[in-house]
Protein backbone atom coordinates (compact mmCIF):
# COMPACT_ATOMS: atom_id res chain seq x y z
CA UNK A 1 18.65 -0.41 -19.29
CA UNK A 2 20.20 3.25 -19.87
CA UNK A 3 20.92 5.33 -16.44
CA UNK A 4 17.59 7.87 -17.87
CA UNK A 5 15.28 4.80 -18.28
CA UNK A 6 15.92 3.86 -15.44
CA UNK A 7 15.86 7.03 -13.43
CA UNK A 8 12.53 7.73 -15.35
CA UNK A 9 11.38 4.36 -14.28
CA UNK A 10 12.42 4.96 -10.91
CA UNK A 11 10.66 8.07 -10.62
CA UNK A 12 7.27 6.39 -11.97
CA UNK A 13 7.28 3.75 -9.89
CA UNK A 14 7.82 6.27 -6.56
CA UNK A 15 4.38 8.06 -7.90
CA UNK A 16 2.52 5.09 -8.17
CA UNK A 17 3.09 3.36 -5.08
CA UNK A 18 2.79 6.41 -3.01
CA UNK A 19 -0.30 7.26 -5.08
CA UNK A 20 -1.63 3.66 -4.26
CA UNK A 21 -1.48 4.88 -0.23
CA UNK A 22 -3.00 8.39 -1.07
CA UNK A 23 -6.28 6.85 -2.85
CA UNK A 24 -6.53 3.92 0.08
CA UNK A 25 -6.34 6.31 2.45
CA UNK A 26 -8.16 9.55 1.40
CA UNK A 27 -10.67 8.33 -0.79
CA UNK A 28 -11.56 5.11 0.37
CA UNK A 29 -10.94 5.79 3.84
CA UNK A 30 -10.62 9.11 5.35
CA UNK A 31 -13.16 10.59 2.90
CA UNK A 32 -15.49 7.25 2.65
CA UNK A 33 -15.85 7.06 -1.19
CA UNK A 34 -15.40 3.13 -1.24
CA UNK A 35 -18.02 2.32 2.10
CA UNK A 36 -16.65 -1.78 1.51
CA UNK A 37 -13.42 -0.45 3.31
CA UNK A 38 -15.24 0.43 6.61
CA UNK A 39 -17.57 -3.64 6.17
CA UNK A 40 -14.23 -5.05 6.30
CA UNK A 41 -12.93 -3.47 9.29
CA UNK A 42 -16.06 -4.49 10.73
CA UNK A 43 -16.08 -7.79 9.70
CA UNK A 44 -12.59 -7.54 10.99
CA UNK A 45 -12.65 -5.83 13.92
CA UNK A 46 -16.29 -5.50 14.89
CA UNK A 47 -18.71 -2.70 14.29
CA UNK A 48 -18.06 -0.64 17.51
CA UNK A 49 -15.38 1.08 16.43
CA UNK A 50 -15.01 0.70 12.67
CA UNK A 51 -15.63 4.39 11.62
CA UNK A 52 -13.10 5.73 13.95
CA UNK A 53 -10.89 2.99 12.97
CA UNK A 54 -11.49 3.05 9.08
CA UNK A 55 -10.35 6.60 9.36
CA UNK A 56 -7.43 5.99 11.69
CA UNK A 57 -6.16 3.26 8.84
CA UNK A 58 -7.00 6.17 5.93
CA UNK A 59 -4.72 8.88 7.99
CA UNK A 60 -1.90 6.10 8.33
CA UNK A 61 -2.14 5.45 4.69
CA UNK A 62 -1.77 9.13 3.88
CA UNK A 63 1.36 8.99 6.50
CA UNK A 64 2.94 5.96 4.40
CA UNK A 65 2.21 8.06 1.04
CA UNK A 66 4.46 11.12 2.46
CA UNK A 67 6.78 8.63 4.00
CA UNK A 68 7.30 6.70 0.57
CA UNK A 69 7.66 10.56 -1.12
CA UNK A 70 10.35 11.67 1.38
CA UNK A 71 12.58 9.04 0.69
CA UNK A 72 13.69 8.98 4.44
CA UNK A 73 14.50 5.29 5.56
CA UNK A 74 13.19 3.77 2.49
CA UNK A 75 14.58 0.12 3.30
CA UNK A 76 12.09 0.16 6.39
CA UNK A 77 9.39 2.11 4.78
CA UNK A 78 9.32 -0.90 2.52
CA UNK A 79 10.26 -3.86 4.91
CA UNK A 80 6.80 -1.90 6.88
CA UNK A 81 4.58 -1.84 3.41
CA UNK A 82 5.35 -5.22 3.09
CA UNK A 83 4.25 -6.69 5.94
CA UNK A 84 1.31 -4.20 6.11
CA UNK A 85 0.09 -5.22 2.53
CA UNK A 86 0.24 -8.82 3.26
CA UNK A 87 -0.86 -8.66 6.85
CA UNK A 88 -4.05 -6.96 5.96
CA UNK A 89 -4.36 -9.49 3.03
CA UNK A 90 -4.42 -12.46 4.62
CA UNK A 91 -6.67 -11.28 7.07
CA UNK A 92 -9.38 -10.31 4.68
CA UNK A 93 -8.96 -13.33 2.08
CA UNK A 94 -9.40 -15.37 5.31
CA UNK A 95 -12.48 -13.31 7.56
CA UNK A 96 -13.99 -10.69 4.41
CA UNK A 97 -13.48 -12.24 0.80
CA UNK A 98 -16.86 -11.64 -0.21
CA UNK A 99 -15.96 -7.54 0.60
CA UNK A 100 -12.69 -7.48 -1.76
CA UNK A 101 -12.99 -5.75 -4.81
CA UNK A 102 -11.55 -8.77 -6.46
CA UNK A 103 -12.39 -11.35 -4.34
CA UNK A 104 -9.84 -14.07 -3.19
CA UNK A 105 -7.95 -13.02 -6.65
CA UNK A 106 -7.64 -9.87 -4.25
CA UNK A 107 -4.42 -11.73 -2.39
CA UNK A 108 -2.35 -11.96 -6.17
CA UNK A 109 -3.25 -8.05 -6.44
CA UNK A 110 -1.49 -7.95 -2.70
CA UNK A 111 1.60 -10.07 -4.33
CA UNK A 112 2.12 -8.41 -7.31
CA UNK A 113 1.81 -5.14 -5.42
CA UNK A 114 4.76 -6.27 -2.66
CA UNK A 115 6.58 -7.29 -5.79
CA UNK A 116 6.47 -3.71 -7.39
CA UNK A 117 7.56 -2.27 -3.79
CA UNK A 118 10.27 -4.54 -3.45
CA UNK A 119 11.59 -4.30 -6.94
CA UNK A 120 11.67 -0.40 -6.59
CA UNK A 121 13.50 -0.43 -3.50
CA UNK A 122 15.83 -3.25 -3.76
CA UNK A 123 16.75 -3.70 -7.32
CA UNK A 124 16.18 -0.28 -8.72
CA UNK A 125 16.76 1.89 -5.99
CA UNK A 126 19.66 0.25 -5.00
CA UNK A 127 21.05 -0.14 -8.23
CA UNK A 128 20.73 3.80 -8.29
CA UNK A 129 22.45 4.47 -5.13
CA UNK A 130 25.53 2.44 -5.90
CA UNK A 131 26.04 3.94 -9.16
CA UNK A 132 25.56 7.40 -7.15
């Protein structure tokens, strides 16, 4: 692939995985546009808390979507979405599949969303940074 596709590609794939942070957390979260994110914590974590704690995910989200667009420690910021993405997965494919927008499918969403991450950051961002 040429240096600009790649850069291009690069660049793309920065937007849209920070983007996928930004609507979880904003939208679905923070501002409550998708109410099946606040069942699950529920279902999840009981219905005590889940507002405050639906919220304190969507804010954490929105941290991980400025994280991802600073650049800073990128290695761990994706090591952390990682194991955040399929934590949370599991979880809900095991206590809340009837809340996922795809159901159990939901979980290969999760996958090919960790792929994406890790392809960005170890074989394209990498790739970048050695040729530097």
């Amino acid at each position: 692939m040429q240096k600009d596709n790649r850069t291009v590609l690069r660049i793309v794939l920065k937007i849209f995985i920070s983007l996928v942070w930004l609507v979880n957390g904003l939208f679905c979260k923070v501002l409550n546009f998708v109410p099946r994110h606040e069942q699950i914590v529920a279902r999840i974590l009981g219905t005590d808390f889940s507002h405050l704690l639906t919220r304190t995910i969507g804010f954490l989200e929105i941290l991980m979507f400025v994280w991802i667009l600073s650049g800073k420690k990128s290695r761990l910021c994706t090591v952390i979405q990682v194991i955040i993405v399929l934590t949370m997965n599991v979880i809900e494919f095991i206590l809340a599949p009837d809340l996922l927008l795809f159901g159990k499918v939901n979980l290969l969403v999760a996958f090919a969303f960790i792929g994406v991450v890790a392809i960005y950051e170890f074989v394209l961002n990498r790739t970048a940074q050695t040729h530097a």
